[in-house]
N, C-alpha and C. Protein backbone atom coordinates (compact mmCIF):
# COMPACT_ATOMS: atom_id res chain seq x y z
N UNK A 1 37.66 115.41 -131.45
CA UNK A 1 36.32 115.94 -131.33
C UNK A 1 36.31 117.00 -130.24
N UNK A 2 35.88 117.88 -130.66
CA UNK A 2 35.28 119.02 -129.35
C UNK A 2 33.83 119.31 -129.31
N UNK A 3 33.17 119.29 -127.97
CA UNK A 3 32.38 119.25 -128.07
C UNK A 3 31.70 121.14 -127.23
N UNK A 4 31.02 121.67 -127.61
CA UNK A 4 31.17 123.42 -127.06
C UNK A 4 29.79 123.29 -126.93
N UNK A 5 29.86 124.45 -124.98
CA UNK A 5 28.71 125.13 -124.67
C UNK A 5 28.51 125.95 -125.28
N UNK A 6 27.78 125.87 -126.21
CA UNK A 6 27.28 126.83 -127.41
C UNK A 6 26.65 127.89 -126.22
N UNK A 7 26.20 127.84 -125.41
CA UNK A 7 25.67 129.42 -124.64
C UNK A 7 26.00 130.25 -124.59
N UNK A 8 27.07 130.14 -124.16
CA UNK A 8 28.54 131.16 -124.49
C UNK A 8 28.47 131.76 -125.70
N UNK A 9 28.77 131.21 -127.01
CA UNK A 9 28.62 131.19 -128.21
C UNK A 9 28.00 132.11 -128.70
N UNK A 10 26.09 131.80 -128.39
CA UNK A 10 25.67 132.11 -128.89
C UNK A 10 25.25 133.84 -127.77
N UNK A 11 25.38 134.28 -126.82
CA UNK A 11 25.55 135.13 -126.26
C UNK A 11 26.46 136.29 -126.98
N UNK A 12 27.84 135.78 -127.31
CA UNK A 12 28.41 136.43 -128.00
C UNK A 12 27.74 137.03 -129.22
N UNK A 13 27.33 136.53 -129.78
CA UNK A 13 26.53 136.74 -131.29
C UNK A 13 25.28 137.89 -131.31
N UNK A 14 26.14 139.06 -130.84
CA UNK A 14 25.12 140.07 -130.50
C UNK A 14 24.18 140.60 -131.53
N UNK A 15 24.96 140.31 -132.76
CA UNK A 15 24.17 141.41 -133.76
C UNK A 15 23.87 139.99 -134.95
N UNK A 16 22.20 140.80 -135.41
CA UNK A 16 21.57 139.42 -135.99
C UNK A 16 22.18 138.47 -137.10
N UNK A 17 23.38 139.34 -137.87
CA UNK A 17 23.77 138.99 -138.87
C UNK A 17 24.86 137.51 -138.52
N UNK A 18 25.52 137.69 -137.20
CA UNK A 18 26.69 136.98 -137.06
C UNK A 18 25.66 135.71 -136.24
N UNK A 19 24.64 136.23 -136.19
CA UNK A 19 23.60 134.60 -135.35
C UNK A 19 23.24 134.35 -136.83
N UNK A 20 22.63 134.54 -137.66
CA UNK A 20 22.11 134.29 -138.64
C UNK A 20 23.47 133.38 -139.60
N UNK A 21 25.02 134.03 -139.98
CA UNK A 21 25.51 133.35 -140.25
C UNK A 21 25.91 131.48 -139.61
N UNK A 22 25.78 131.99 -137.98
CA UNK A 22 25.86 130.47 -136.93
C UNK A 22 25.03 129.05 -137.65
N UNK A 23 24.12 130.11 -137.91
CA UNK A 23 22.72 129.29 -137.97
C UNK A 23 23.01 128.76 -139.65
N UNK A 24 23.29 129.34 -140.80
CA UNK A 24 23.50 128.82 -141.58
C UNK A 24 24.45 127.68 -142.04
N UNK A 25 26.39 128.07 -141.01
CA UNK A 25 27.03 127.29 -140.88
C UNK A 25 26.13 126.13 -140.62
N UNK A 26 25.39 125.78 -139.17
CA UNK A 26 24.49 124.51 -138.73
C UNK A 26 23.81 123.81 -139.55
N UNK A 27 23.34 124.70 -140.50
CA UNK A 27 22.34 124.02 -141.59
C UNK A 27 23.55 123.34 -142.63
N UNK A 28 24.52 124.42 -142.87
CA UNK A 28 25.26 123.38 -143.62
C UNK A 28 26.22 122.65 -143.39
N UNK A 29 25.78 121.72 -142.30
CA UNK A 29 26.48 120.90 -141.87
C UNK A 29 27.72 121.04 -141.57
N UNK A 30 28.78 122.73 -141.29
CA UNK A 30 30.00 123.00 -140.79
C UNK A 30 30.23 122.70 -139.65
N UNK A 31 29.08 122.51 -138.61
CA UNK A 31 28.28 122.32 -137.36
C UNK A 31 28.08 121.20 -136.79
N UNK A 32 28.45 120.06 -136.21
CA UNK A 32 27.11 119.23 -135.70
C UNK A 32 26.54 119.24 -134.41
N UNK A 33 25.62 118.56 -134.61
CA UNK A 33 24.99 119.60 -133.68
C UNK A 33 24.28 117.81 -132.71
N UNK A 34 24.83 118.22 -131.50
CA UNK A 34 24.37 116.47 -131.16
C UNK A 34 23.26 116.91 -129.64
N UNK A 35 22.44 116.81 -129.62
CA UNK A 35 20.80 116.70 -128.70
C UNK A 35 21.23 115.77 -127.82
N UNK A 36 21.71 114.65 -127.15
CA UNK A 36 21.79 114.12 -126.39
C UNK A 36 21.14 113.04 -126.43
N UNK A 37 21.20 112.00 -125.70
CA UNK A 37 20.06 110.89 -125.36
C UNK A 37 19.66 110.55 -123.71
N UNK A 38 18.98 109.44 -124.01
CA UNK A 38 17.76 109.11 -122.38
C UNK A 38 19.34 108.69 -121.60
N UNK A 39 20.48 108.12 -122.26
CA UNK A 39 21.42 107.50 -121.47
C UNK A 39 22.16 108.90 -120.91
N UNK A 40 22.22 110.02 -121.92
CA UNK A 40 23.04 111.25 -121.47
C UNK A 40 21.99 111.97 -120.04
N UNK A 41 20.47 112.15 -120.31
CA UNK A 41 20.29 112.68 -119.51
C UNK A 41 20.34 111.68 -118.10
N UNK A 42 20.51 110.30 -118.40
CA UNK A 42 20.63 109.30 -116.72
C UNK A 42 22.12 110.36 -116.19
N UNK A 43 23.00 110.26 -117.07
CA UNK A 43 24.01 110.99 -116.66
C UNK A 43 24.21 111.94 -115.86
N UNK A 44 23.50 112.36 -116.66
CA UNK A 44 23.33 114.04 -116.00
C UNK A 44 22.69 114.35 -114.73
N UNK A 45 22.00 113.52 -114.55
CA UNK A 45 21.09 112.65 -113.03
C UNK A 45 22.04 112.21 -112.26
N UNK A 46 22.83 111.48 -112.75
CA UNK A 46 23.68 110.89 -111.59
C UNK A 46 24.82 111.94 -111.62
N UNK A 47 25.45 112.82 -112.41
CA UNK A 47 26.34 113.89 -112.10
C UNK A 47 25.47 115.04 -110.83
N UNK A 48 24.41 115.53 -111.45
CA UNK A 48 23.38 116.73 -110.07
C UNK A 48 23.05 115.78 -108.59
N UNK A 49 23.49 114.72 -109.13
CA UNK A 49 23.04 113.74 -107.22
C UNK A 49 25.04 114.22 -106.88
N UNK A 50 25.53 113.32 -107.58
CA UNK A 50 27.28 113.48 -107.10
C UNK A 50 27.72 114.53 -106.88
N UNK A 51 27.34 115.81 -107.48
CA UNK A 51 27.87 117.21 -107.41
C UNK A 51 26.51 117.78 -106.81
N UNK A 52 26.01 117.65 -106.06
CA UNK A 52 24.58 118.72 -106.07
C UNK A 52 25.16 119.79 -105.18
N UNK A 53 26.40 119.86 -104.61
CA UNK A 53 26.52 121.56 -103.90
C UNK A 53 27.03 122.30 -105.23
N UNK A 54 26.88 121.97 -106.55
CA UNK A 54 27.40 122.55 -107.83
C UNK A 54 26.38 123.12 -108.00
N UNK A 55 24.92 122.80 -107.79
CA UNK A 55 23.72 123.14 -108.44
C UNK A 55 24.08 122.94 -110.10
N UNK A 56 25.21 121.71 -110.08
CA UNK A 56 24.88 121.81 -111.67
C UNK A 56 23.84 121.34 -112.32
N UNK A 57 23.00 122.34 -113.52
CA UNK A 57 22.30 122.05 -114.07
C UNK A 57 21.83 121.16 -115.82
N UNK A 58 20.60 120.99 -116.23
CA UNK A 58 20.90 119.83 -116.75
C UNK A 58 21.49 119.92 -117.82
N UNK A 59 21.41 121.16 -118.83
CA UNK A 59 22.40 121.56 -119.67
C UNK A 59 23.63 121.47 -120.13
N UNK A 60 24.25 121.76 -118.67
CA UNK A 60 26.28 121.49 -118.42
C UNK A 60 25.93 120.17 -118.07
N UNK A 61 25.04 119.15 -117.38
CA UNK A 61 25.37 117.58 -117.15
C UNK A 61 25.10 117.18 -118.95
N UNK A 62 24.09 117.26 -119.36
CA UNK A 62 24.31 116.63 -120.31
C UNK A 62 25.05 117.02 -121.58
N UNK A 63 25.92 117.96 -121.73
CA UNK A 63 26.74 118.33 -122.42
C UNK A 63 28.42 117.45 -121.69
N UNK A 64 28.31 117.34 -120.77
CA UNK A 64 29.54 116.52 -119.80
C UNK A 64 29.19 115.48 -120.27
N UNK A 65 27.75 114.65 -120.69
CA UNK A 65 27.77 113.70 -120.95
C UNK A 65 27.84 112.92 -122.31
N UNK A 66 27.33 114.06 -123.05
CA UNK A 66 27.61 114.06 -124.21
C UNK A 66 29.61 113.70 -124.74
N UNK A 67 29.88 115.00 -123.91
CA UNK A 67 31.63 114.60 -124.24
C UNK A 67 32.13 113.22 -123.85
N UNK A 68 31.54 112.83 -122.58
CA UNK A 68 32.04 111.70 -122.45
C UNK A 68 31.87 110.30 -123.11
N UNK A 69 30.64 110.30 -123.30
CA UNK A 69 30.22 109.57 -124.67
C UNK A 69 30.89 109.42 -125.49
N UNK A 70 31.14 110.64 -126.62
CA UNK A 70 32.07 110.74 -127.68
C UNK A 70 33.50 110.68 -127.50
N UNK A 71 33.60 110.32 -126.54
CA UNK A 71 35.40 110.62 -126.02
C UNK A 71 35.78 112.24 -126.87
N UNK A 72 35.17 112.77 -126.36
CA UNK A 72 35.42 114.25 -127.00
C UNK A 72 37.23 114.92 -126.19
N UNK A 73 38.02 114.99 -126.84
CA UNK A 73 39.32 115.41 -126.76
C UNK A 73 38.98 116.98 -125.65
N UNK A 74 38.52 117.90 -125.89
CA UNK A 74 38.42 119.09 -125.28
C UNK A 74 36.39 119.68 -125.28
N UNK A 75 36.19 120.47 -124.62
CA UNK A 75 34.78 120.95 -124.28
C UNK A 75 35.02 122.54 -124.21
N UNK A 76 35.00 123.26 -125.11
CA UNK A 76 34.90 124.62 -125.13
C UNK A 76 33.61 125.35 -124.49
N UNK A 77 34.25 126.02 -123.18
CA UNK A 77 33.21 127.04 -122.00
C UNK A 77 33.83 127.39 -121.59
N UNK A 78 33.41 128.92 -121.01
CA UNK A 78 33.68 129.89 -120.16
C UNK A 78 33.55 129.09 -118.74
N UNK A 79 32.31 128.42 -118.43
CA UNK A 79 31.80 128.14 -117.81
C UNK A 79 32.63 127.23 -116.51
N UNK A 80 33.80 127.27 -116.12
CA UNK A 80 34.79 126.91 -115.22
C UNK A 80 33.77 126.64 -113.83
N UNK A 81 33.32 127.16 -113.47
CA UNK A 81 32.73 126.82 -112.04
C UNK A 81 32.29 125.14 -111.97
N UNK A 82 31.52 125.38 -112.95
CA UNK A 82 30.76 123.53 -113.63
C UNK A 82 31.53 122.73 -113.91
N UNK A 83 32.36 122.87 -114.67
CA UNK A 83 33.02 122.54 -115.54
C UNK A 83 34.65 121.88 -115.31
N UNK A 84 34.72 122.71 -114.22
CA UNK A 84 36.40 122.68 -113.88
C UNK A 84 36.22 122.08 -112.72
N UNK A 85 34.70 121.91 -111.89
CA UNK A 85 34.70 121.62 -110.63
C UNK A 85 34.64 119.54 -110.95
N UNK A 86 33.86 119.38 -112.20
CA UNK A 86 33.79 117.54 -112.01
C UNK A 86 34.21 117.39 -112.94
N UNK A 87 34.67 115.63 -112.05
CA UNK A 87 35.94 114.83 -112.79
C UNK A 87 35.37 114.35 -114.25
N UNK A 88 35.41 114.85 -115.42
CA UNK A 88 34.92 114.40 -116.35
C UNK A 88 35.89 113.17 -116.87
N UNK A 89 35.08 111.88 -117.27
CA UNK A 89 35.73 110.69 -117.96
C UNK A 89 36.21 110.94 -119.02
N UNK A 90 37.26 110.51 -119.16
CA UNK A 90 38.51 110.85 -120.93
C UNK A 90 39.09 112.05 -120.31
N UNK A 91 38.99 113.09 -119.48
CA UNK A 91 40.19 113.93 -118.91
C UNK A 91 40.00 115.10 -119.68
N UNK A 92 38.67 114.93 -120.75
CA UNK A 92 39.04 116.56 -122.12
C UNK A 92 39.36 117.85 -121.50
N UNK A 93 40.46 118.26 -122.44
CA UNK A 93 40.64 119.66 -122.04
C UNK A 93 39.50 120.48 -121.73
N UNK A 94 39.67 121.76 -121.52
CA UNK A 94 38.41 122.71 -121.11
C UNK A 94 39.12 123.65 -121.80
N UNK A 95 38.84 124.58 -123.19
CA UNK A 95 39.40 125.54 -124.21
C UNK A 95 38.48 126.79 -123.30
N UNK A 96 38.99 127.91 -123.64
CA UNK A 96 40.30 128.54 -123.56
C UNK A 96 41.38 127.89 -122.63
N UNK A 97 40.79 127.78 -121.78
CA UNK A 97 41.82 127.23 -120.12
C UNK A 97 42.83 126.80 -120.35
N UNK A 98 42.72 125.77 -120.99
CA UNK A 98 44.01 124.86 -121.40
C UNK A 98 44.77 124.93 -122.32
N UNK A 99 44.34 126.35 -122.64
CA UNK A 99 45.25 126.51 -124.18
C UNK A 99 46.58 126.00 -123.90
């Protein structure tokens, strides 16, 4: 399982056609697409208390928490500052980085 900061993602996706295809992949289920829960955002609470000189916010906690949940193998982001700075549970790679 990988689980991706789609922000990144979808930043890239400058021109409407290649968001519009994203968006269709999602609909047809090439995508899944997982929202989190009340247990991911406790997470993410107790990651911004443990890390708070990160100012990480709740987005990257509950996407950290999300992976950890799923025992997600790798977490695709640019986003290294967040990301590379806490100890995430299961060890997932961080793509590109670890290619």
């Amino acid at each position: 399982m990988l689980v991706a900061d789609t922000g990144v993602l979808l930043a890239l996706l400058d021109k409407d056609e290649e968001h519009q295809a994203f968006l269709v992949d999602l609909a047809e289920a090439r995508w899944g697409v997982e929202w989190g829960t009340e247990d991911d955002l406790e997470r993410a609470h107790d990651l911004h208390r443990q890390y708070g000189a990160l100012k990480l916010g709740v987005a990257d906690g509950v996407v950290i928490a999300i992976a950890e949940r799923l025992k997600a193998e790798a977490i695709a982001t640019l986003d290294l500052k967040h990301f590379g700075a806490v100890k995430l549970a299961g060890n997932p790679r961080l793509l590109p980085r670890d290619l």
